[in-house]
N, C-alpha and C. Protein backbone atom coordinates (compact mmCIF):
# COMPACT_ATOMS: atom_id res chain seq x y z
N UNK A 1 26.15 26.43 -21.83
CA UNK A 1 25.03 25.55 -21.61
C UNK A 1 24.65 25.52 -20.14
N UNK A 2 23.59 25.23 -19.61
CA UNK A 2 22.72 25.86 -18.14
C UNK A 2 22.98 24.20 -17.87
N UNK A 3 23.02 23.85 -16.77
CA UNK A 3 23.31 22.23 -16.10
C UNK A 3 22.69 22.46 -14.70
N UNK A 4 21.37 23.23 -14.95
CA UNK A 4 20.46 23.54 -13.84
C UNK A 4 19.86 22.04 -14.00
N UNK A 5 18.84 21.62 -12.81
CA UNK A 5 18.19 20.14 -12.65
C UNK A 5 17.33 20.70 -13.01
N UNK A 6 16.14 20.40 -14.25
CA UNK A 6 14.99 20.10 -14.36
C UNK A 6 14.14 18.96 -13.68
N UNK A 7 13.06 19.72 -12.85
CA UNK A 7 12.01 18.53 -12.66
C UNK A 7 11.11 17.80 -13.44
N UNK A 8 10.76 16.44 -13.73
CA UNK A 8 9.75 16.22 -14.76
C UNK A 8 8.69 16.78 -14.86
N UNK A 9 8.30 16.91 -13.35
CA UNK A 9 6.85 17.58 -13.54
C UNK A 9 5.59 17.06 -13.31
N UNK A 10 5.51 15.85 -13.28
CA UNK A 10 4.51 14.78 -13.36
C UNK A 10 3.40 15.12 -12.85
N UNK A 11 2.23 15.38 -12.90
CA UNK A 11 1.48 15.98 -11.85
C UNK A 11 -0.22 15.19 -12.33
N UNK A 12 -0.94 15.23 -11.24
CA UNK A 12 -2.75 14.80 -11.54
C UNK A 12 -2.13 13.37 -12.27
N UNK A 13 -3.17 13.16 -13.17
CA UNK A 13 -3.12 11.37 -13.75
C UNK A 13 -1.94 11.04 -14.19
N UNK A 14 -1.13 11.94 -14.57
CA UNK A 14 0.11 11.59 -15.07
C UNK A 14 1.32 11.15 -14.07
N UNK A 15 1.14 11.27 -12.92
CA UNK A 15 1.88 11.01 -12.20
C UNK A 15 2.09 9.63 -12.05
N UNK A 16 3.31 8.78 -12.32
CA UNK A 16 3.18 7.33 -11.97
C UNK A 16 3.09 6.91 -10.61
N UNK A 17 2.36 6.78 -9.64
CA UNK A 17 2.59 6.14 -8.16
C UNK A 17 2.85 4.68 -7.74
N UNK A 18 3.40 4.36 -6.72
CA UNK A 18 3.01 2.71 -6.32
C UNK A 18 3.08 2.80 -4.97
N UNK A 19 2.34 3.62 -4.60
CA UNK A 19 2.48 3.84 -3.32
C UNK A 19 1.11 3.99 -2.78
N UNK A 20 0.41 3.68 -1.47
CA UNK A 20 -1.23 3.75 -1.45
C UNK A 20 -0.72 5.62 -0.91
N UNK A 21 -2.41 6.16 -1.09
CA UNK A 21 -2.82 7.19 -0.53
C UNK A 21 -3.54 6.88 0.64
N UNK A 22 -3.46 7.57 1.96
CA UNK A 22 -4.69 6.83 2.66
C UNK A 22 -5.26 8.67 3.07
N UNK A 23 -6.28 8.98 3.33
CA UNK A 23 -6.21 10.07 4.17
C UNK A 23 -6.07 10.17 5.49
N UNK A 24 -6.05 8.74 6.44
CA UNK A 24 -6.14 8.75 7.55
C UNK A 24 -5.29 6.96 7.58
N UNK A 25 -4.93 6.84 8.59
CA UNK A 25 -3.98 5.39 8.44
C UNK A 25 -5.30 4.06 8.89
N UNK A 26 -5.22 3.60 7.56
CA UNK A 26 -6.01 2.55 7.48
C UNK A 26 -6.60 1.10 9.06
N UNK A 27 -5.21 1.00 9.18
CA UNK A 27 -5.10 0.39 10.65
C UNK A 27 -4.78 -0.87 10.30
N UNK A 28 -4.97 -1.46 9.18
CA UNK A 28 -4.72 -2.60 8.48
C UNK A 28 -3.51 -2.99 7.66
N UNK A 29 -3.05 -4.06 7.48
CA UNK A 29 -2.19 -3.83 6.68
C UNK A 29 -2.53 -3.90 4.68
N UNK A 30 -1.11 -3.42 4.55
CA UNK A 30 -1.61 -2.95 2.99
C UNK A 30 -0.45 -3.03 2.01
N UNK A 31 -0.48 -3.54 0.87
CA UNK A 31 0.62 -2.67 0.01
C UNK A 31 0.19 -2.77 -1.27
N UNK A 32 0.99 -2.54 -2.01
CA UNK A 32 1.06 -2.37 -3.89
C UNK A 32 0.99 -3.41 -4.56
N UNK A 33 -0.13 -3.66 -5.25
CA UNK A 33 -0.03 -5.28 -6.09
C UNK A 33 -0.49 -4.63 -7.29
N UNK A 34 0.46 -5.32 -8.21
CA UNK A 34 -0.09 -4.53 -9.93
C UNK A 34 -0.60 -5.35 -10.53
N UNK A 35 -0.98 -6.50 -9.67
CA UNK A 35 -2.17 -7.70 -10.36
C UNK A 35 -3.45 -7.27 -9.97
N UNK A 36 -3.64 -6.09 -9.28
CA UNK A 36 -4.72 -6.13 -9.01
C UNK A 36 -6.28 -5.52 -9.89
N UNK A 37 -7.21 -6.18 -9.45
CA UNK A 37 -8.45 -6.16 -10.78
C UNK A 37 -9.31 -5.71 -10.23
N UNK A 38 -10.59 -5.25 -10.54
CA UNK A 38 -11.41 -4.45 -10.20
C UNK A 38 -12.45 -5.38 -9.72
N UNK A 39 -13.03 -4.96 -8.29
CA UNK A 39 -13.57 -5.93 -7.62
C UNK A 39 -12.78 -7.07 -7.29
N UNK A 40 -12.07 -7.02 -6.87
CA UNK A 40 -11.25 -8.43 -6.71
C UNK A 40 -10.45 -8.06 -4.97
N UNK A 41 -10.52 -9.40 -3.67
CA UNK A 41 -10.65 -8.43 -2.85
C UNK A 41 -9.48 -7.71 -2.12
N UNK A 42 -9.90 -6.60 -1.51
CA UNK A 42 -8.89 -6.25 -1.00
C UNK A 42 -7.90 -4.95 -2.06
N UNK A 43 -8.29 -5.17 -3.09
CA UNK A 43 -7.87 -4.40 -4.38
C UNK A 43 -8.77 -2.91 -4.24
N UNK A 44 -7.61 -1.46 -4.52
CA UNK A 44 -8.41 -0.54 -4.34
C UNK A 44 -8.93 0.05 -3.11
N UNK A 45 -7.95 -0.40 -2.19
CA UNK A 45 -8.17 -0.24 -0.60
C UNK A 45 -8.15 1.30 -0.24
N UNK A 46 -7.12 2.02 -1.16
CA UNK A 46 -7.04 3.49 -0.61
C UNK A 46 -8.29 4.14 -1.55
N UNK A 47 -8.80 4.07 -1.81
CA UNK A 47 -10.64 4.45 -2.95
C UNK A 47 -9.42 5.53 -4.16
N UNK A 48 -7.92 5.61 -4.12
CA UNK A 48 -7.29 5.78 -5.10
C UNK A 48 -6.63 4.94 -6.17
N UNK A 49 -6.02 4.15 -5.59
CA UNK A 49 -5.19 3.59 -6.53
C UNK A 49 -5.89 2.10 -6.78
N UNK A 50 -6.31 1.64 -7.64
CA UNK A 50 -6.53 -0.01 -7.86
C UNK A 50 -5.38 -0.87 -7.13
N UNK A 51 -4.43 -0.65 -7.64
CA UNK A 51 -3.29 -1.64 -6.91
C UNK A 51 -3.14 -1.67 -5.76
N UNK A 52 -3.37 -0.84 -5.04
CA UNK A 52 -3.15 -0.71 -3.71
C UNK A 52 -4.39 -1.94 -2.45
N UNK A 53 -3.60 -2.73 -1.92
CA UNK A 53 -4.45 -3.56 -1.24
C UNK A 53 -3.93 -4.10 0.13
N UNK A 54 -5.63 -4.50 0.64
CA UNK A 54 -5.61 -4.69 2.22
C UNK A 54 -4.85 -6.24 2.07
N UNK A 55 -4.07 -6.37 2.84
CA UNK A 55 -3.85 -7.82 3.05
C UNK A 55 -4.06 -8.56 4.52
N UNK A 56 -3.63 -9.83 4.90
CA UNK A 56 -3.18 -10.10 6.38
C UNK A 56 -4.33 -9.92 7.35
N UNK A 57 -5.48 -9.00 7.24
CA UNK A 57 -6.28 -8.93 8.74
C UNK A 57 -7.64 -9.25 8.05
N UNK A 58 -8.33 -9.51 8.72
CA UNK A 58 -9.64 -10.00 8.56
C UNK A 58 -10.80 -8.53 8.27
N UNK A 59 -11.33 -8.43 6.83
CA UNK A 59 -11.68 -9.72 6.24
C UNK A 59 -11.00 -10.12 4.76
N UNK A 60 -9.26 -9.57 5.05
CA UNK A 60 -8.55 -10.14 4.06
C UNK A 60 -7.46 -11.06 4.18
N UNK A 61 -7.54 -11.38 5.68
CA UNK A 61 -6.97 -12.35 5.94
C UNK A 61 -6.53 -13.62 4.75
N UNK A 62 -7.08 -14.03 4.06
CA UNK A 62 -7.29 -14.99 2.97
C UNK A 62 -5.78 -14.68 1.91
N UNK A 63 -5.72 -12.87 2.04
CA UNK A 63 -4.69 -12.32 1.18
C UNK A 63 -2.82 -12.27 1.80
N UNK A 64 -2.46 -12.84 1.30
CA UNK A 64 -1.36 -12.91 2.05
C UNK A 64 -0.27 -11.82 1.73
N UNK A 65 0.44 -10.94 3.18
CA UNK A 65 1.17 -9.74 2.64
C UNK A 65 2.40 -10.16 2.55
N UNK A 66 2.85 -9.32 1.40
CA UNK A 66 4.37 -9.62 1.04
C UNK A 66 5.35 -9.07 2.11
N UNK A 67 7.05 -9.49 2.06
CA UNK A 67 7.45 -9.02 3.41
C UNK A 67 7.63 -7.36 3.53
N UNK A 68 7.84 -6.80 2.33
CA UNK A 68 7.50 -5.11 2.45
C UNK A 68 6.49 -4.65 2.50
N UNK A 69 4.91 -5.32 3.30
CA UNK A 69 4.36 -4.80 3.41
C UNK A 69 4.38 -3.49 4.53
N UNK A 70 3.46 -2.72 4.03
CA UNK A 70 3.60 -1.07 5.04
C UNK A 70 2.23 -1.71 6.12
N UNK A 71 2.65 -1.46 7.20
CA UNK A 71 2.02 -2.19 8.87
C UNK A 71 2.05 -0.78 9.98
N UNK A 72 0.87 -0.43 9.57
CA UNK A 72 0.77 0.74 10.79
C UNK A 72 0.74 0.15 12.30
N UNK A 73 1.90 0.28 13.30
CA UNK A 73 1.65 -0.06 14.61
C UNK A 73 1.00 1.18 14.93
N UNK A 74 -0.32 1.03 15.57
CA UNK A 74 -0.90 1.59 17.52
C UNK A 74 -0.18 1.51 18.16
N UNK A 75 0.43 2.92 19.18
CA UNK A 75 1.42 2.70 20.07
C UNK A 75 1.49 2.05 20.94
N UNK A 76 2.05 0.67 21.74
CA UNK A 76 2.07 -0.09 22.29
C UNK A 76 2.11 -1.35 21.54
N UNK A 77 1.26 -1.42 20.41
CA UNK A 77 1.36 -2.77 19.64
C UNK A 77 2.46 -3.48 19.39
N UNK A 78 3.36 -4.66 19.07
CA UNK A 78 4.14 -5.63 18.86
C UNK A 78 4.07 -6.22 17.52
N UNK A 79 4.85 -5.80 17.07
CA UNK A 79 4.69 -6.03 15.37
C UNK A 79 4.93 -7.95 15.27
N UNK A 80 3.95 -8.19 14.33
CA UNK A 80 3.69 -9.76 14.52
C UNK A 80 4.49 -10.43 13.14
N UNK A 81 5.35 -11.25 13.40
CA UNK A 81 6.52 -11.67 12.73
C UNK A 81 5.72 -12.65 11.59
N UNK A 82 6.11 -12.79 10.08
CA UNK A 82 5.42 -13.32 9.29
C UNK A 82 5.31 -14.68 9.36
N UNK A 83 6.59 -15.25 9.86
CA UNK A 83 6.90 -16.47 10.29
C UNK A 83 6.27 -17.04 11.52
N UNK A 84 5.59 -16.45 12.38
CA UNK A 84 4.65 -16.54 13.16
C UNK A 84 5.35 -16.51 14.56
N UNK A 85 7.26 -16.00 14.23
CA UNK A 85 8.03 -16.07 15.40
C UNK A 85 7.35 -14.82 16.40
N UNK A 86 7.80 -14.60 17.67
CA UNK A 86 7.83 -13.84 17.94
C UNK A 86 8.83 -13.08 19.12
């Protein structure tokens, strides 16, 4: 019997993701919400995935990011503590 690793394969729509696509780094912050609905804001941020959303900066400030959100620093920037420590 062969006990080689098969890959699944997953590929195009079939692929499950939860991860955003960006083609270029958004600058904002962002992550994975699987509540998210169509038109609803901030939802659909990478123009791929629905779930994928802006949170934390204006004009989604309103949306609040969870603590794994993904936070692109600009070099020099100071990553800003959720707790508002710093």
């Amino acid at each position: 019997s062969s006990s080689s690793s098969s890959s699944i394969g997953l590929t195009g729509s079939q692929q499950v993701a939860d991860t955003c696509t960006f083609s270029r780094d958004p600058g904002i912050p962002y992550y994975w919400d699987p509540t998210c609905e169509q038109n609803q804001l901030g939802c659909f941020a990478d123009a791929w995935h629905l779930q994928c959303r802006f949170c934390g900066a204006a004009p989604f400030d309103s949306i609040l990011c969870p603590v794994s959100t993904e936070i692109s620093l600009q070099p020099g920037e100071l990553p800003i503590q959720a707790n508002g420590a710093r």
